[in-house]
PDB file of N, CA and C in Angstrom:
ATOM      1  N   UNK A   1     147.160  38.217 170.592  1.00  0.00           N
ATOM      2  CA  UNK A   1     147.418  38.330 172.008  1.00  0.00           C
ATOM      3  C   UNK A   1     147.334  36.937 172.631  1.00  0.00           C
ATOM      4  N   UNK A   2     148.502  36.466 173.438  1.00  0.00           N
ATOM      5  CA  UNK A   2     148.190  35.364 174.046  1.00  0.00           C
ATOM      6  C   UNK A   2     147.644  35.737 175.700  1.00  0.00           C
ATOM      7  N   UNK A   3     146.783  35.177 176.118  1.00  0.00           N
ATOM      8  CA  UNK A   3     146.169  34.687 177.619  1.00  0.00           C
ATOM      9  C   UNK A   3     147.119  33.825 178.397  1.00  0.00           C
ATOM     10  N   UNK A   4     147.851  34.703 179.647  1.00  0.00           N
ATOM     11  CA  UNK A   4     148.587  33.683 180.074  1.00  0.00           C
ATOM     12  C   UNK A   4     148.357  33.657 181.699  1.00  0.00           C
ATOM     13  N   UNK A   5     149.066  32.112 182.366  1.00  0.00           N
ATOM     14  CA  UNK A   5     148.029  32.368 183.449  1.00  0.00           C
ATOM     15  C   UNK A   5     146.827  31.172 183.820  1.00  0.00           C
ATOM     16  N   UNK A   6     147.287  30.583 182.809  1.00  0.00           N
ATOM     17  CA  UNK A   6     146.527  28.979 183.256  1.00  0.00           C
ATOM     18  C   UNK A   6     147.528  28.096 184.076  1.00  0.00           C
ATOM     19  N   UNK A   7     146.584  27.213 184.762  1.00  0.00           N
ATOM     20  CA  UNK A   7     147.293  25.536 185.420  1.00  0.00           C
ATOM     21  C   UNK A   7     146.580  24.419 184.889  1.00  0.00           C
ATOM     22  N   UNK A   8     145.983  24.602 183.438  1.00  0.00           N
ATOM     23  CA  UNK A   8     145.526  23.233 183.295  1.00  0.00           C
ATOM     24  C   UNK A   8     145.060  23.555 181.967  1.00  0.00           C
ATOM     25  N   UNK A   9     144.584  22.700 181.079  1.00  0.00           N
ATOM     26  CA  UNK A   9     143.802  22.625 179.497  1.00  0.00           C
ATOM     27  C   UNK A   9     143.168  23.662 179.673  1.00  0.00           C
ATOM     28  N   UNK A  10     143.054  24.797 178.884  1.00  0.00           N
ATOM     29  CA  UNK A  10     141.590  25.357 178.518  1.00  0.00           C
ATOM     30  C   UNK A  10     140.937  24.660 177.906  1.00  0.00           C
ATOM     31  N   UNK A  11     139.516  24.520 177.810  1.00  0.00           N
ATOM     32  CA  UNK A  11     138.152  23.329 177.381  1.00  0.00           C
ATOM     33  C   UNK A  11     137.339  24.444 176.673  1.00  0.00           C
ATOM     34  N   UNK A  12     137.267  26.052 177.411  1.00  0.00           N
ATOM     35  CA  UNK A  12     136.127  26.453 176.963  1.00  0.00           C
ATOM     36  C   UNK A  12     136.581  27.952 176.643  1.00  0.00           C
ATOM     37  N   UNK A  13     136.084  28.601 175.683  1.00  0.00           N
ATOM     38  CA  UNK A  13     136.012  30.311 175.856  1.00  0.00           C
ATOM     39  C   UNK A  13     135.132  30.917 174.986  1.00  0.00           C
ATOM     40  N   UNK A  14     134.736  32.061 175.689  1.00  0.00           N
ATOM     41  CA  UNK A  14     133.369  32.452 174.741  1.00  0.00           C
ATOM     42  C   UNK A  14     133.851  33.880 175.498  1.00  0.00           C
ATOM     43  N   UNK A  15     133.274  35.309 174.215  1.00  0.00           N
ATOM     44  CA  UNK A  15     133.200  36.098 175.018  1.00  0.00           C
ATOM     45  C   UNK A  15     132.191  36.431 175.242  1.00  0.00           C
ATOM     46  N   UNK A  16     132.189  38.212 175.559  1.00  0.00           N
ATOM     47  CA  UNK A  16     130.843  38.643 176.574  1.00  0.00           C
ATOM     48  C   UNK A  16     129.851  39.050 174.822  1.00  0.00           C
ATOM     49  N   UNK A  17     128.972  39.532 175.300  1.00  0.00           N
ATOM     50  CA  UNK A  17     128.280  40.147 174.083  1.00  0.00           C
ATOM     51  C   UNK A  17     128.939  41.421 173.543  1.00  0.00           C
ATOM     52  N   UNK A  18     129.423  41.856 174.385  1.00  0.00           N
ATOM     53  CA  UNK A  18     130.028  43.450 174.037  1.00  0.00           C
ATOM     54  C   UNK A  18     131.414  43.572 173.595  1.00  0.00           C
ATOM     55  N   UNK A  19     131.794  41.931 173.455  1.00  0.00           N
ATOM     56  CA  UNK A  19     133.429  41.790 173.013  1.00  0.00           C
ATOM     57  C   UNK A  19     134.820  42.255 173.987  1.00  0.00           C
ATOM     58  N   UNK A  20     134.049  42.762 175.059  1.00  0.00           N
ATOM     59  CA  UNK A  20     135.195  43.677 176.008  1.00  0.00           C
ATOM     60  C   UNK A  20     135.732  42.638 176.859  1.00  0.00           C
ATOM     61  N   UNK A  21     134.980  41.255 177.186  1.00  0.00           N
ATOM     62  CA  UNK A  21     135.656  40.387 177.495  1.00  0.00           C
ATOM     63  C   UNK A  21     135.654  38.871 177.170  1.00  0.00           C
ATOM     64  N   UNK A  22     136.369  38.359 177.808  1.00  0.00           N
ATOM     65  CA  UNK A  22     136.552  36.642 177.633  1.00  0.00           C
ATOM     66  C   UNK A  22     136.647  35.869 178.671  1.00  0.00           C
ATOM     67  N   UNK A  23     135.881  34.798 178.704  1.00  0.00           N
ATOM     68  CA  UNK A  23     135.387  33.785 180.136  1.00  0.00           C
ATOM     69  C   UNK A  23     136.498  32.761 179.436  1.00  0.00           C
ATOM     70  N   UNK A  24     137.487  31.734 179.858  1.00  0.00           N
ATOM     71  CA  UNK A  24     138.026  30.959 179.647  1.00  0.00           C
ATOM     72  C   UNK A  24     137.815  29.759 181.010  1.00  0.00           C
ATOM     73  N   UNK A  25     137.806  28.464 180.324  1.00  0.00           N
ATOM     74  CA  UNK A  25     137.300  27.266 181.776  1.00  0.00           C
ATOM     75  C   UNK A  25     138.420  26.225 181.268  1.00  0.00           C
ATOM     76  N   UNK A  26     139.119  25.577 182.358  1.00  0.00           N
ATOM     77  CA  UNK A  26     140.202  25.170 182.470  1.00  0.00           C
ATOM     78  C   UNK A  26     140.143  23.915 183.310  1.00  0.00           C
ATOM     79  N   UNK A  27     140.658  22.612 183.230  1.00  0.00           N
ATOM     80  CA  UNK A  27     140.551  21.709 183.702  1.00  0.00           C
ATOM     81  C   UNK A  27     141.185  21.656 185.183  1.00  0.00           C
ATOM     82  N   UNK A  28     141.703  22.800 185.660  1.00  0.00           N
ATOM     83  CA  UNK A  28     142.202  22.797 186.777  1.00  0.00           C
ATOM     84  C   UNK A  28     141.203  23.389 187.745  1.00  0.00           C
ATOM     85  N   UNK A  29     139.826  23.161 187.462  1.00  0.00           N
ATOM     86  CA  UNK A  29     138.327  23.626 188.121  1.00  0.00           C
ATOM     87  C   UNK A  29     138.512  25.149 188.148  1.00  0.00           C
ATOM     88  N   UNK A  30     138.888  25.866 187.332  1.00  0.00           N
ATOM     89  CA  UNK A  30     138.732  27.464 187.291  1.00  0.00           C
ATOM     90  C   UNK A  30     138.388  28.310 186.499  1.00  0.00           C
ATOM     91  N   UNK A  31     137.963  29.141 186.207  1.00  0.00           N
ATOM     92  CA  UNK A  31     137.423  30.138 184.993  1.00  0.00           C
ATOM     93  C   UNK A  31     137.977  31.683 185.249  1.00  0.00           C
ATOM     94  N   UNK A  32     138.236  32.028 184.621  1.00  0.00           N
ATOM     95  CA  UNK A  32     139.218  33.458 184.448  1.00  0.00           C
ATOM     96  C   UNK A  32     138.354  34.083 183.552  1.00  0.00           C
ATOM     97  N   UNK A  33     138.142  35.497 184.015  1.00  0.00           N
ATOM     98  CA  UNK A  33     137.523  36.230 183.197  1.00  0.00           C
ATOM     99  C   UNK A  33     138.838  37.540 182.839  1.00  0.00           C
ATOM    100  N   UNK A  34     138.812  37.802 181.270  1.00  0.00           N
ATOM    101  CA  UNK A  34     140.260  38.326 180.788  1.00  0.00           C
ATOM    102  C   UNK A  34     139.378  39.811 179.843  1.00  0.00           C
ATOM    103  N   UNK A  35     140.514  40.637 180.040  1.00  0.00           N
ATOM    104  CA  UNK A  35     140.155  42.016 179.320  1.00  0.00           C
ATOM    105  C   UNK A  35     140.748  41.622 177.766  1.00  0.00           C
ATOM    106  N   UNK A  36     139.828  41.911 177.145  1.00  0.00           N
ATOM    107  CA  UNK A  36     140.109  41.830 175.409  1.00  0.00           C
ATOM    108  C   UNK A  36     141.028  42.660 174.649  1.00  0.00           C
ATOM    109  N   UNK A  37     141.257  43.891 175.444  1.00  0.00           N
ATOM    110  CA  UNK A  37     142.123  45.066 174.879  1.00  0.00           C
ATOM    111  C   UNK A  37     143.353  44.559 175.503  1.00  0.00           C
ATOM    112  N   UNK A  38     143.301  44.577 176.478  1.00  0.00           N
ATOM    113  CA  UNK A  38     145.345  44.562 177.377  1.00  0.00           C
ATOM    114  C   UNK A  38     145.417  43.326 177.495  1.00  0.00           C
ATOM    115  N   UNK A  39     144.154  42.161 177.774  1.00  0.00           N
ATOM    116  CA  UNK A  39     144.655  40.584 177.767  1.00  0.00           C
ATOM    117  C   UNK A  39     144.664  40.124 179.586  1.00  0.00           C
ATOM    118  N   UNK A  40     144.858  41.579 180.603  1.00  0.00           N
ATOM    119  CA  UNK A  40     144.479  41.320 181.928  1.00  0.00           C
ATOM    120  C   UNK A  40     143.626  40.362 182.468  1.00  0.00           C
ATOM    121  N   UNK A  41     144.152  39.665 183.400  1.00  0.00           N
ATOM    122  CA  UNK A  41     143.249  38.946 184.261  1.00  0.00           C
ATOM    123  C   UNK A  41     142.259  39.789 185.108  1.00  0.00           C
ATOM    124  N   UNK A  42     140.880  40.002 185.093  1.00  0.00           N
ATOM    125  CA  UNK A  42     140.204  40.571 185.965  1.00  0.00           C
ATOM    126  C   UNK A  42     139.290  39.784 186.988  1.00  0.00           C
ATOM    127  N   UNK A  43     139.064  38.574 186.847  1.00  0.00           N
ATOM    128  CA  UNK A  43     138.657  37.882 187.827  1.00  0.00           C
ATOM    129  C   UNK A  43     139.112  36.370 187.885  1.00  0.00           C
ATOM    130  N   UNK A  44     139.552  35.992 188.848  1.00  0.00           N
ATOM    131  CA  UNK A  44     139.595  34.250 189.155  1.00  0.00           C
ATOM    132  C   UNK A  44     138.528  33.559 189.247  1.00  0.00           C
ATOM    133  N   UNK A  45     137.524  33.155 189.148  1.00  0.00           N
ATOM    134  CA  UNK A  45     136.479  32.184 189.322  1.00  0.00           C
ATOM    135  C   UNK A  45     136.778  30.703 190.128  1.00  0.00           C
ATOM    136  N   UNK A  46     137.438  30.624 191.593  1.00  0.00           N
ATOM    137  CA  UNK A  46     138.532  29.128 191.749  1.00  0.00           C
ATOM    138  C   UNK A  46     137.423  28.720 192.773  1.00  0.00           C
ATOM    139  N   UNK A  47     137.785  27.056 192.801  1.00  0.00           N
ATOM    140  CA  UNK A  47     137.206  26.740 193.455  1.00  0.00           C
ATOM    141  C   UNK A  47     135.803  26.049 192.825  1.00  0.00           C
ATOM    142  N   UNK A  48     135.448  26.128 192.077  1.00  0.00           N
ATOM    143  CA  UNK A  48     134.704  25.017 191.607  1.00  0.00           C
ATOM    144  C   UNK A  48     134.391  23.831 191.637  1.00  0.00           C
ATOM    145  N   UNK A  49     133.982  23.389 192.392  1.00  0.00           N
ATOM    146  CA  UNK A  49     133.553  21.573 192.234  1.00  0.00           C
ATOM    147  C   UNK A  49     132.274  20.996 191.683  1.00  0.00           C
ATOM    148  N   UNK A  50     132.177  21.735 191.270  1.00  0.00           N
ATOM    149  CA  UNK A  50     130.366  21.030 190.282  1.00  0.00           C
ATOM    150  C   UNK A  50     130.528  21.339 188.725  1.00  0.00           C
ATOM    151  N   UNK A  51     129.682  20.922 188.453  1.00  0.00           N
ATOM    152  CA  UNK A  51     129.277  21.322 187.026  1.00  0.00           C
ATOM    153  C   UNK A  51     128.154  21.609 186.318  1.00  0.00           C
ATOM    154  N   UNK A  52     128.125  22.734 185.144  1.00  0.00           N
ATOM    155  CA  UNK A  52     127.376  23.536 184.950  1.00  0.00           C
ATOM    156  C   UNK A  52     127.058  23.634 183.688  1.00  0.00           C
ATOM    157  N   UNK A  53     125.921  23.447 183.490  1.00  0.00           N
ATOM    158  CA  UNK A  53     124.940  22.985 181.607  1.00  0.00           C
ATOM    159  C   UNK A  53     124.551  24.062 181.627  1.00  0.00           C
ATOM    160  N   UNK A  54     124.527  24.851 180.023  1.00  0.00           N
ATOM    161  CA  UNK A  54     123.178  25.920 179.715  1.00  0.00           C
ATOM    162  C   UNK A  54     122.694  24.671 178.557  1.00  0.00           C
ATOM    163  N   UNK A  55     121.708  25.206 178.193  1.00  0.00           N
ATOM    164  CA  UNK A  55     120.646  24.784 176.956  1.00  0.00           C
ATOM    165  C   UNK A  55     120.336  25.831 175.954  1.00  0.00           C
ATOM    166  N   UNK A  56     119.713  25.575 175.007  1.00  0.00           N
ATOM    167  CA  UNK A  56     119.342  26.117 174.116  1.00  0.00           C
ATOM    168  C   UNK A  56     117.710  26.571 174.578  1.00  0.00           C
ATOM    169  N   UNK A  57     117.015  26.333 175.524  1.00  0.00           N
ATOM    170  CA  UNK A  57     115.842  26.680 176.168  1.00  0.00           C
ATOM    171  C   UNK A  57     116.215  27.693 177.602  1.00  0.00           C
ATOM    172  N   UNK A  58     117.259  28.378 177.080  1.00  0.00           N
ATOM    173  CA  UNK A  58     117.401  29.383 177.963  1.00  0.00           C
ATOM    174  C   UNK A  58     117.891  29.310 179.330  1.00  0.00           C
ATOM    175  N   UNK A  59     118.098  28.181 179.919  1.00  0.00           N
ATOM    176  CA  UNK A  59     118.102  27.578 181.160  1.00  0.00           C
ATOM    177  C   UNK A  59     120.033  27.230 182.175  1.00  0.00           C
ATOM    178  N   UNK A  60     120.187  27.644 182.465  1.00  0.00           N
ATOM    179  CA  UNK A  60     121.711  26.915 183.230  1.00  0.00           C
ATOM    180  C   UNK A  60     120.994  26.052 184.818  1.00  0.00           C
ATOM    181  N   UNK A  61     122.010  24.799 184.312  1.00  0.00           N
ATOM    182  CA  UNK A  61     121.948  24.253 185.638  1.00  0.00           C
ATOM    183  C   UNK A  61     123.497  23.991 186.456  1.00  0.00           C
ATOM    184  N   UNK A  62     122.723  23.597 187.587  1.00  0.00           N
ATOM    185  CA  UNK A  62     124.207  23.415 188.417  1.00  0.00           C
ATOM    186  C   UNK A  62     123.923  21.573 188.664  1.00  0.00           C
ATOM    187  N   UNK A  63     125.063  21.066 188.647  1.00  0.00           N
ATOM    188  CA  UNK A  63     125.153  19.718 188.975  1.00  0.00           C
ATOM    189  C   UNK A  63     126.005  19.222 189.953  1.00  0.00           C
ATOM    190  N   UNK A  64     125.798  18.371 190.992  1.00  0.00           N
ATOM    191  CA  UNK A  64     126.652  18.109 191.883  1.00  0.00           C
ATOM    192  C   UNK A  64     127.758  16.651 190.803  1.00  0.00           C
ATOM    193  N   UNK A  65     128.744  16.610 190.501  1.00  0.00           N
ATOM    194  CA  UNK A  65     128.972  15.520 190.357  1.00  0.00           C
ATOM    195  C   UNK A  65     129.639  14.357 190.023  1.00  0.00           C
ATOM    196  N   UNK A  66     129.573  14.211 192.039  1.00  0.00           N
ATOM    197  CA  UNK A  66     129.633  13.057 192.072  1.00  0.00           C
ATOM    198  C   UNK A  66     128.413  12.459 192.789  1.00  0.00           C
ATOM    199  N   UNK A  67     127.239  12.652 192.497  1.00  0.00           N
ATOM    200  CA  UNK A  67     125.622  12.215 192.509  1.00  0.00           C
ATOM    201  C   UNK A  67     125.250  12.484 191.408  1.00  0.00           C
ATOM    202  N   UNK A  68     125.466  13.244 190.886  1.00  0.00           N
ATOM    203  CA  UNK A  68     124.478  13.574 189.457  1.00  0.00           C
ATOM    204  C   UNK A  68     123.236  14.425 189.678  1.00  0.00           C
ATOM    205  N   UNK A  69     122.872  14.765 190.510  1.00  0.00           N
ATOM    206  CA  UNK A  69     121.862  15.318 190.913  1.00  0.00           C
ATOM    207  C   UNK A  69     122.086  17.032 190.977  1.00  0.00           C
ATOM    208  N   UNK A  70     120.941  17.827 190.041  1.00  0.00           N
ATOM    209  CA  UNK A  70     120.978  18.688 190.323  1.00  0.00           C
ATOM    210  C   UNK A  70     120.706  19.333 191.013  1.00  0.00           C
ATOM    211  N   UNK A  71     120.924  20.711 191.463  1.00  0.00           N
ATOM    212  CA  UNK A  71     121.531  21.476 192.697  1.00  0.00           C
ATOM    213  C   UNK A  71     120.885  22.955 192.425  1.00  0.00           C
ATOM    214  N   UNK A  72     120.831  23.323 191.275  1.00  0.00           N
ATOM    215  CA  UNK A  72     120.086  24.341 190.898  1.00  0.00           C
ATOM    216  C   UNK A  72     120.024  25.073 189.610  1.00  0.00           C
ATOM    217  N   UNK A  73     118.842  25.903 189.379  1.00  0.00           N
ATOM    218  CA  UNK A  73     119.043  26.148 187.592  1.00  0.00           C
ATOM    219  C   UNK A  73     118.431  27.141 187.627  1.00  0.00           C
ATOM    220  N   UNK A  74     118.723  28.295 186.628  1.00  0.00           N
ATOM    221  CA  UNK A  74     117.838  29.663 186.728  1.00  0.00           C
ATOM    222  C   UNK A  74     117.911  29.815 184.879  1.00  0.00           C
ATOM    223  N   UNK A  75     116.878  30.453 184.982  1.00  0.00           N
ATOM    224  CA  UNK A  75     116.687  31.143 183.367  1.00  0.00           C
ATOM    225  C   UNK A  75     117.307  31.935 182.966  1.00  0.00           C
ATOM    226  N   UNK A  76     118.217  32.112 181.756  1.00  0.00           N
ATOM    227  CA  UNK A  76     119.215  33.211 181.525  1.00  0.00           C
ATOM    228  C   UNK A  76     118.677  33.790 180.439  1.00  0.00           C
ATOM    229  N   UNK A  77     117.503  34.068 180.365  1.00  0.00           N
ATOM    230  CA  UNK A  77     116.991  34.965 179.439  1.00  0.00           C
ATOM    231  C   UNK A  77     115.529  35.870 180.043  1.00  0.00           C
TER     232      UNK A  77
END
Protein backbone atom coordinates (compact mmCIF):
# COMPACT_ATOMS: atom_id res chain seq x y z
CA UNK A 1 0.00 0.00 0.00
CA UNK A 2 1.36 3.32 -0.81
CA UNK A 3 0.58 6.57 1.67
CA UNK A 4 -0.26 9.37 -0.41
CA UNK A 5 -0.69 12.89 0.52
CA UNK A 6 2.58 14.35 1.50
CA UNK A 7 4.28 18.02 0.66
CA UNK A 8 7.63 17.25 1.72
CA UNK A 9 10.36 14.19 2.69
CA UNK A 10 8.97 11.78 5.05
CA UNK A 11 11.93 11.59 7.95
CA UNK A 12 9.89 9.47 10.27
CA UNK A 13 7.19 6.53 10.71
CA UNK A 14 6.45 4.28 13.40
CA UNK A 15 3.26 2.63 14.09
CA UNK A 16 0.81 2.48 17.00
CA UNK A 17 1.27 -0.62 19.28
CA UNK A 18 -1.86 -2.22 18.01
CA UNK A 19 -0.63 -1.98 14.29
CA UNK A 20 -4.05 -0.26 13.32
CA UNK A 21 -2.09 2.74 12.68
CA UNK A 22 0.84 4.85 11.33
CA UNK A 23 2.27 8.36 12.50
CA UNK A 24 4.38 9.60 9.47
CA UNK A 25 6.61 13.26 10.04
CA UNK A 26 7.46 15.15 7.04
CA UNK A 27 9.72 18.00 6.45
CA UNK A 28 6.96 20.20 5.49
CA UNK A 29 6.37 20.63 9.61
CA UNK A 30 3.44 17.98 9.59
CA UNK A 31 2.57 14.54 10.84
CA UNK A 32 -0.34 12.51 9.44
CA UNK A 33 -1.74 9.89 11.26
CA UNK A 34 -2.88 6.96 8.46
CA UNK A 35 -5.26 3.80 8.81
CA UNK A 36 -3.18 0.55 8.18
CA UNK A 37 -6.06 -1.41 6.55
CA UNK A 38 -7.51 1.23 3.76
CA UNK A 39 -4.19 3.56 3.96
CA UNK A 40 -6.82 6.72 4.93
CA UNK A 41 -5.71 9.84 6.21
CA UNK A 42 -7.31 10.23 9.68
CA UNK A 43 -5.64 13.08 11.15
CA UNK A 44 -3.40 16.15 9.97
CA UNK A 45 -1.11 17.12 12.76
CA UNK A 46 -0.12 20.92 10.75
CA UNK A 47 1.33 23.50 12.02
CA UNK A 48 4.20 22.62 13.92
CA UNK A 49 7.05 24.83 14.69
CA UNK A 50 9.10 23.20 17.40
CA UNK A 51 10.67 20.18 17.96
CA UNK A 52 10.20 17.13 19.77
CA UNK A 53 12.79 14.37 21.51
CA UNK A 54 11.59 11.11 23.31
CA UNK A 55 14.41 9.14 25.17
CA UNK A 56 14.94 5.93 26.15
CA UNK A 57 14.15 7.13 29.98
CA UNK A 58 10.67 7.39 29.12
CA UNK A 59 10.49 11.11 28.73
CA UNK A 60 9.31 13.49 25.46
CA UNK A 61 10.34 16.93 25.28
CA UNK A 62 9.23 19.91 23.43
CA UNK A 63 11.90 22.36 22.10
CA UNK A 64 11.54 25.78 20.91
CA UNK A 65 14.02 25.99 18.04
CA UNK A 66 15.13 28.77 17.35
CA UNK A 67 16.43 29.27 21.23
CA UNK A 68 17.01 25.87 22.02
CA UNK A 69 15.34 26.02 25.05
CA UNK A 70 12.95 23.72 26.27
CA UNK A 71 9.31 24.36 26.50
CA UNK A 72 8.05 21.24 27.99
CA UNK A 73 8.35 17.41 28.70
CA UNK A 74 6.04 14.77 30.20
CA UNK A 75 6.66 11.05 30.96
CA UNK A 76 5.31 8.61 28.46
CA UNK A 77 5.29 5.76 30.52
Amino acid sequence: MTLTGRNGWVYSAAYSEDGQRIVTASYDKTAKVWDTKTGQELAPLIGHGGLVTAGWDGTAKVWDIETGQELDSARMR
